[in-house]
N, C-alpha and C. Protein backbone atom coordinates (compact mmCIF):
# COMPACT_ATOMS: atom_id res chain seq x y z
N UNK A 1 13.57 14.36 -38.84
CA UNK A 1 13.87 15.77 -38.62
C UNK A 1 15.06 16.18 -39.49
N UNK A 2 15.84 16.77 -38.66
CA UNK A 2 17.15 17.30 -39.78
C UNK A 2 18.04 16.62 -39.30
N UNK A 3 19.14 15.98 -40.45
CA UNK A 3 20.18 15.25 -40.39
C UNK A 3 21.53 16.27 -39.92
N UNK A 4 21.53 16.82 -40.86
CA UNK A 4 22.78 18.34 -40.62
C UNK A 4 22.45 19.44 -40.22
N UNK A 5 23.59 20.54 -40.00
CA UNK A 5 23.24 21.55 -39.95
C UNK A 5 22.57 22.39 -41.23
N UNK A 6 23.13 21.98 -42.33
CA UNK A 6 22.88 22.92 -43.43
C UNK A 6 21.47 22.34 -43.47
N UNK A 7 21.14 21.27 -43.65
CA UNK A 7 19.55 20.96 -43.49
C UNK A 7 18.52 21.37 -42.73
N UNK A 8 18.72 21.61 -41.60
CA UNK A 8 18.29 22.30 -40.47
C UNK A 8 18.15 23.61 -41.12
N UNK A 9 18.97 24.41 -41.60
CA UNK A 9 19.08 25.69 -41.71
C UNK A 9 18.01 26.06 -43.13
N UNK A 10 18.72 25.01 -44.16
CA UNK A 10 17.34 25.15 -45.22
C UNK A 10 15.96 25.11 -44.90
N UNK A 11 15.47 24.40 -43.96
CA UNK A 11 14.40 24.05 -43.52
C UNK A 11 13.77 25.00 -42.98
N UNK A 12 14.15 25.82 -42.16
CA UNK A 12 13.87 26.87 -40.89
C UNK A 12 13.74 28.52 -41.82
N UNK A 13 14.83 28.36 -43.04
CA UNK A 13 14.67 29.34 -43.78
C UNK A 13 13.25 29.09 -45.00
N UNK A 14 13.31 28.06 -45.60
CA UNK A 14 11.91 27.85 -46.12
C UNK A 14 10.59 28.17 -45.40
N UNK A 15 10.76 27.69 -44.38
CA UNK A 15 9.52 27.98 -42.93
C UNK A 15 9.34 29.75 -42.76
N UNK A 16 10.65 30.35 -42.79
CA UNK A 16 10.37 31.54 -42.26
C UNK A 16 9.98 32.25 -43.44
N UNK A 17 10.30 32.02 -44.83
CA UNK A 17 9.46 32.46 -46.09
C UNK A 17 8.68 32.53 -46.38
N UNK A 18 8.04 30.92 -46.10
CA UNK A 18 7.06 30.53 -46.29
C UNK A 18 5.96 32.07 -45.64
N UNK A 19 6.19 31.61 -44.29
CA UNK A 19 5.46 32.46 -43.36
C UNK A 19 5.38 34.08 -43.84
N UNK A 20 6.43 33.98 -44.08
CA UNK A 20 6.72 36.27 -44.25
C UNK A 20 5.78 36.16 -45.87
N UNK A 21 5.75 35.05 -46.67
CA UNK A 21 4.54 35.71 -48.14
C UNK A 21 3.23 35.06 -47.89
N UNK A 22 2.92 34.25 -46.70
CA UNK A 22 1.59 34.54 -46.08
C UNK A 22 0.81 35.14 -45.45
N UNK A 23 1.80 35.79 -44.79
CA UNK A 23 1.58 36.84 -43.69
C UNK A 23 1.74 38.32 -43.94
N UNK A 24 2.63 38.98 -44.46
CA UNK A 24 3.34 39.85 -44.57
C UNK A 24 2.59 40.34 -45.57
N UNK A 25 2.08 41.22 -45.78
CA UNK A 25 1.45 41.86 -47.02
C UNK A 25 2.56 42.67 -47.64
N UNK A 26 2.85 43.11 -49.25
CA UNK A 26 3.14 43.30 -49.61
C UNK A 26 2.86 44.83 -50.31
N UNK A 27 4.19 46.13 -49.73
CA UNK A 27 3.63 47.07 -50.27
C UNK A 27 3.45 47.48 -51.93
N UNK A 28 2.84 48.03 -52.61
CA UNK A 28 2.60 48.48 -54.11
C UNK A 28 2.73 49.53 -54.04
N UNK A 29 4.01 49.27 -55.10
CA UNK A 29 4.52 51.12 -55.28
C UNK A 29 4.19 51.76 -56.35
N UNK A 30 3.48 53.19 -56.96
CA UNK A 30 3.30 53.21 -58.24
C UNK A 30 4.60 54.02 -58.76
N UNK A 31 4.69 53.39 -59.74
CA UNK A 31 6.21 54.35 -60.32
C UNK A 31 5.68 55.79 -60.66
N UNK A 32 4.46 56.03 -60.87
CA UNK A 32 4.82 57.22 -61.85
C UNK A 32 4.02 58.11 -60.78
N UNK A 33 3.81 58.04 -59.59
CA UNK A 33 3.16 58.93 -58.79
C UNK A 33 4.18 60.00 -57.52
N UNK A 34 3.97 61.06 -57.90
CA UNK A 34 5.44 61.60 -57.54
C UNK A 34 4.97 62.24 -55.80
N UNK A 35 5.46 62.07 -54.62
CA UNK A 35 5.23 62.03 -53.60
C UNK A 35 6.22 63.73 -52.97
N UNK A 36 5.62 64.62 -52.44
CA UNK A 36 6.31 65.48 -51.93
C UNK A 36 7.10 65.34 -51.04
N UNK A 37 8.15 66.41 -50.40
CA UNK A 37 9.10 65.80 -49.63
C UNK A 37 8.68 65.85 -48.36
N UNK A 38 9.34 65.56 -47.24
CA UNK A 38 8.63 65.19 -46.23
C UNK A 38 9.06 66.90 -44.92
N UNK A 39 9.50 67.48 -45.75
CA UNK A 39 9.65 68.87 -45.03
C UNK A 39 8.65 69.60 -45.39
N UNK A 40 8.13 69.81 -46.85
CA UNK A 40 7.09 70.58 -47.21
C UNK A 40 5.92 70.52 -47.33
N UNK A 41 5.38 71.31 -46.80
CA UNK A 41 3.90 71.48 -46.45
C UNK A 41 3.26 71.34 -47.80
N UNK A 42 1.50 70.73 -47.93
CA UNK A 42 0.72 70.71 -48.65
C UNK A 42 0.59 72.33 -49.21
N UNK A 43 0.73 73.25 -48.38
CA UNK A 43 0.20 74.41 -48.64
C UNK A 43 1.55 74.71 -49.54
N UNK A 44 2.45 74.67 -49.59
CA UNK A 44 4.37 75.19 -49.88
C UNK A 44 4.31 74.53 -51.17
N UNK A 45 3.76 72.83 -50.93
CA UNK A 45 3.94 72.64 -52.40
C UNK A 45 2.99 73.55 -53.65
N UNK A 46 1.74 73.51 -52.81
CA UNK A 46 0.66 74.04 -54.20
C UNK A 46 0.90 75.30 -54.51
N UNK A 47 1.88 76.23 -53.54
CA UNK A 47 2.61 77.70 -53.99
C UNK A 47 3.62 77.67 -55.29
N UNK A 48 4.39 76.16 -55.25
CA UNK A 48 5.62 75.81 -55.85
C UNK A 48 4.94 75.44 -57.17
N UNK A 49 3.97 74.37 -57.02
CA UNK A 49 3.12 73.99 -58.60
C UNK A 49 2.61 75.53 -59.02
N UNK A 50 2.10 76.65 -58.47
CA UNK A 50 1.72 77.71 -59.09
C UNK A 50 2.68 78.48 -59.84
N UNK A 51 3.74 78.69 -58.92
CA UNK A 51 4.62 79.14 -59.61
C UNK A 51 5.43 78.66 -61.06
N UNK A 52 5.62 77.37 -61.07
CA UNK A 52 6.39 77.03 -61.67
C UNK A 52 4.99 77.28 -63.23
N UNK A 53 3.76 76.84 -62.88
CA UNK A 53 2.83 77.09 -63.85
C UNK A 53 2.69 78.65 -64.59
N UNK A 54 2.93 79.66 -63.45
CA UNK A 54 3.05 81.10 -64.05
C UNK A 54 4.29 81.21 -64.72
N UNK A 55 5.61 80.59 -64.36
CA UNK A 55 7.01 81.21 -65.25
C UNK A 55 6.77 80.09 -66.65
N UNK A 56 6.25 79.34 -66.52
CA UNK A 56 6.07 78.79 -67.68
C UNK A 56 5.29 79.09 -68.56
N UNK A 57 3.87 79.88 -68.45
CA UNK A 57 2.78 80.77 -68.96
C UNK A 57 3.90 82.08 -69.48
N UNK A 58 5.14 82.43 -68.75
CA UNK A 58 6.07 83.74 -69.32
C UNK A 58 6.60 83.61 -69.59
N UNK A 59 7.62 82.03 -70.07
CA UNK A 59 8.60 81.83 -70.97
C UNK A 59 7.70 81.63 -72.11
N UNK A 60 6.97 81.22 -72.06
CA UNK A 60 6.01 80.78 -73.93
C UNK A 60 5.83 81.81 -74.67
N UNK A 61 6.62 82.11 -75.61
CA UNK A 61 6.13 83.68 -76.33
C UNK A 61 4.40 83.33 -77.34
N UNK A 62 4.02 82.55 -77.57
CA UNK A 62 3.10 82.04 -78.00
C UNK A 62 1.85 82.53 -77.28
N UNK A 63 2.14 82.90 -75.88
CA UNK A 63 1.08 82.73 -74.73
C UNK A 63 0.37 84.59 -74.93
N UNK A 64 -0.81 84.49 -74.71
CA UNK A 64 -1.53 86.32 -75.20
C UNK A 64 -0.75 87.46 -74.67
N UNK A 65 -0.89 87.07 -73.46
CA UNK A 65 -0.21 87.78 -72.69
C UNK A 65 1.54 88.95 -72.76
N UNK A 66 1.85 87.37 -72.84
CA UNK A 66 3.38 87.59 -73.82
C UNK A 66 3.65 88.59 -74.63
N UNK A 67 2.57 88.11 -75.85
CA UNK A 67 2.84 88.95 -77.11
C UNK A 67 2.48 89.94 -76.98
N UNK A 68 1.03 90.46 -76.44
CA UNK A 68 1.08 91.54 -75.74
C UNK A 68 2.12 92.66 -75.61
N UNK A 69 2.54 91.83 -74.33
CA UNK A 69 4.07 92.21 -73.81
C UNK A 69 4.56 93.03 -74.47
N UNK A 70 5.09 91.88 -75.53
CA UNK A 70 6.23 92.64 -76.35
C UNK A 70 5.70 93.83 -78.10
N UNK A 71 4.36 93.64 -77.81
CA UNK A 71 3.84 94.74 -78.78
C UNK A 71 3.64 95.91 -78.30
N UNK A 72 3.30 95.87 -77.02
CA UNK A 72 3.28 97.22 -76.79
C UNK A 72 3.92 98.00 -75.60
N UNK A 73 5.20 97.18 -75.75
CA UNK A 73 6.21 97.86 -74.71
C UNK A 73 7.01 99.29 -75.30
N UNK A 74 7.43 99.76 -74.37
CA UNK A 74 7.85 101.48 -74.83
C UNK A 74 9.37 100.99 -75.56
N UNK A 75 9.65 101.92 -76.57
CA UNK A 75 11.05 102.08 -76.94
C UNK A 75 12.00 102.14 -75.82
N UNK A 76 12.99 101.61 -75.93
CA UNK A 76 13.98 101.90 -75.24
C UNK A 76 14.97 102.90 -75.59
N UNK A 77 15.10 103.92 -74.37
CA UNK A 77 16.30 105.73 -75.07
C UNK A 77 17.54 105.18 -74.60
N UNK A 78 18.16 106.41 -75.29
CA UNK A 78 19.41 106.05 -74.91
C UNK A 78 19.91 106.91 -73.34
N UNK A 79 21.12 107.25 -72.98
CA UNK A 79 21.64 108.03 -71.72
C UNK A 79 20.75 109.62 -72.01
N UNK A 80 20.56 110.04 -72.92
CA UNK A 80 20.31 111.53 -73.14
C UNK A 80 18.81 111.29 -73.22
N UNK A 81 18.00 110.36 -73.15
CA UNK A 81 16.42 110.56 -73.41
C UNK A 81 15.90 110.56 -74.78
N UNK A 82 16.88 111.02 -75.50
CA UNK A 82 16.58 111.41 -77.07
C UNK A 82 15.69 110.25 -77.82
């Protein structure tokens, strides 16, 4: 059996290793899969992905819309209308 304590203790800790990577399944994490937070709703996030998809469709001056925009927006007057 075991002579010492420290022997004893190696022993019992090998045993309980042993056991926890036979037993114990092991979770798999994927790094690159991004998980919502645990306050917000399925519905809150897919409002948040929309949005962030529309201000980004209106920062791109590239985008039809955009140029649009800015072709056929009115002059700007001054205080008097002139």
């Amino acid at each position: 059996m075991c002579n010492d304590t420290i022997d004893c203790w190696q022993k019992f800790k090998d045993l309980i290793l042993n056991l926890e990577d036979e037993y114990i399944p092991m979770k798999k994490i994927r790094p690159n899969k991004r998980k919502k937070t645990v306050w917000m709703s399925y519905k809150a996030l897919k409002c948040v992905r929309k949005k962030r998809k529309v201000f980004a469709k209106y920062k791109d001056k590239d985008h039809p819309r955009a140029v649009a925009r800015i072709l056929f927006q009115p002059r700007q007057r001054g205080k008097l209308g002139v």
